[in-house]
Protein backbone atom coordinates (compact mmCIF):
# COMPACT_ATOMS: atom_id res chain seq x y z
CA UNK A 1 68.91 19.42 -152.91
CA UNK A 2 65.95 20.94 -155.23
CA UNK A 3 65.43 18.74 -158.07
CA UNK A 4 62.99 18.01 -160.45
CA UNK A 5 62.33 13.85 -160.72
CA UNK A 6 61.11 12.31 -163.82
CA UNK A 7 58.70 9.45 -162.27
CA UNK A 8 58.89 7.84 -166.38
CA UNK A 9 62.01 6.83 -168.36
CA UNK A 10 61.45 4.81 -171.37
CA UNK A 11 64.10 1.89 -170.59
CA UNK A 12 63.32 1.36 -166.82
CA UNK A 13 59.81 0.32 -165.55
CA UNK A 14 58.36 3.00 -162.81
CA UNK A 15 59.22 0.71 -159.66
CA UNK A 16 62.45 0.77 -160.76
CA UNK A 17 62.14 4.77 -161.32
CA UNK A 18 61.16 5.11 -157.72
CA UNK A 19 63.42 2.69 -156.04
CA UNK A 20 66.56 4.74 -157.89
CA UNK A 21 64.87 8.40 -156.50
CA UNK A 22 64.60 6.98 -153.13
CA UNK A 23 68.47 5.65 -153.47
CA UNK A 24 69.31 9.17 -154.07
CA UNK A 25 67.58 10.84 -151.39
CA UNK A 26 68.36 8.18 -148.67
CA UNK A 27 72.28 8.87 -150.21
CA UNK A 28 71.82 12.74 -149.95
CA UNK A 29 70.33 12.91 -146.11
CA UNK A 30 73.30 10.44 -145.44
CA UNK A 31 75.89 12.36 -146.69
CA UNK A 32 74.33 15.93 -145.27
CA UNK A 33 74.19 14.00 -141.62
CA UNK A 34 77.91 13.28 -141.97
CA UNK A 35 79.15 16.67 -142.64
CA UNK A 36 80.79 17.77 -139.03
CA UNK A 37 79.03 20.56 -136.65
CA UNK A 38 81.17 23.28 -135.29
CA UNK A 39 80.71 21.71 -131.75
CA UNK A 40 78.62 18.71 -130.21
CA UNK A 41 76.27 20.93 -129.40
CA UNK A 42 74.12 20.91 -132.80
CA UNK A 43 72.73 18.10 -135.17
CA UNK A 44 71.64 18.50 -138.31
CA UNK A 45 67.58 19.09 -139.22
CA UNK A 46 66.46 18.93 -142.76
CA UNK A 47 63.57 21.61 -144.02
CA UNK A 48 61.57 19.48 -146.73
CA UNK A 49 58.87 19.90 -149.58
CA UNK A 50 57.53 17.54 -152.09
CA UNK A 51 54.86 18.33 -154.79
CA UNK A 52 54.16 17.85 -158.24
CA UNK A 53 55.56 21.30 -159.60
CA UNK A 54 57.74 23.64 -157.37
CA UNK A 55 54.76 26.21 -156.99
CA UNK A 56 52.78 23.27 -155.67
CA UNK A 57 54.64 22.07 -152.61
CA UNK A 58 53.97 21.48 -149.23
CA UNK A 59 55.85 21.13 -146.14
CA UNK A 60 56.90 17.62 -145.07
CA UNK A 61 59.45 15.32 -143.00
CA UNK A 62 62.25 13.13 -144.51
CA UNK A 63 60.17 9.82 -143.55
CA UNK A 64 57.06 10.49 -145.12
CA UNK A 65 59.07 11.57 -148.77
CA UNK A 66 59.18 7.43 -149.33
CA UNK A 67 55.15 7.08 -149.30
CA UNK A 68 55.08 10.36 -151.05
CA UNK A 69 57.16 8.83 -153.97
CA UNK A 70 54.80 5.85 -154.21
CA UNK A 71 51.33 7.55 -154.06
CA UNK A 72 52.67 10.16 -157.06
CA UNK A 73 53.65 6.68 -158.98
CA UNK A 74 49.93 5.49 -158.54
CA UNK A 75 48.64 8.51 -159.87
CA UNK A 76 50.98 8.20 -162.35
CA UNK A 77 52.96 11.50 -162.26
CA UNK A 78 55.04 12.37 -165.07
CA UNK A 79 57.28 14.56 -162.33
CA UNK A 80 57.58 15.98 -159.05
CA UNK A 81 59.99 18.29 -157.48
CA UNK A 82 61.54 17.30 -154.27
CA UNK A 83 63.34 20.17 -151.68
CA UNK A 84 65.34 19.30 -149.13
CA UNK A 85 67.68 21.62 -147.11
CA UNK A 86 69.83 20.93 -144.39
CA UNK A 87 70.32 23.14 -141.44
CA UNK A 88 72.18 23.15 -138.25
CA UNK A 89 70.15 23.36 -134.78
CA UNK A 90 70.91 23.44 -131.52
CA UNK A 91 70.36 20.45 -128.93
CA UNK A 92 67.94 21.08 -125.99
CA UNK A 93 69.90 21.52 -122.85
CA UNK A 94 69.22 18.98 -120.43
């Protein structure tokens, strides 16, 4: 997913904004974890950046997106763009 989020929308109040963006992201890492591995062997890890235009992002984890989301509301963001790719990796051997 790379997608540009409008933080505003002239109907909804900016909670409300947020809450929906956070739906969609908690959907999109659901779905992505779902998708079948070729063997037992690998999970799925997720590569993610959040910033307030794409030449402005940073590296960060799936978790921390949620506080990310609320701190660009208080600052009262007009956008931000939100990356997050999904990748296969192998599990440690025990």
């Amino acid at each position: 997913m790379k997608k540009i989020f409008q933080l505003t929308a002239e109907n909804n109040k900016p909670e409300r904004v947020i809450e929906k963006i956070k739906h969609d992201i908690k959907k999109y890492v659901k779905r992505e974890r779902n998708k079948k591995t070729p063997d037992d062997d690998h999970y799925w890890e997720f590569d993610c950046k959040f910033g307030k235009t794409k030449d402005s992002t940073k590296d960060v984890i799936v978790p921390d997106i949620s506080g990310l989301l609320d701190i660009a509301a208080k600052e009262e963001w007009k956008e931000c763009y939100i990356q997050i790719l999904s990748k296969l990796k192998p599990r440690a051997k025990k």
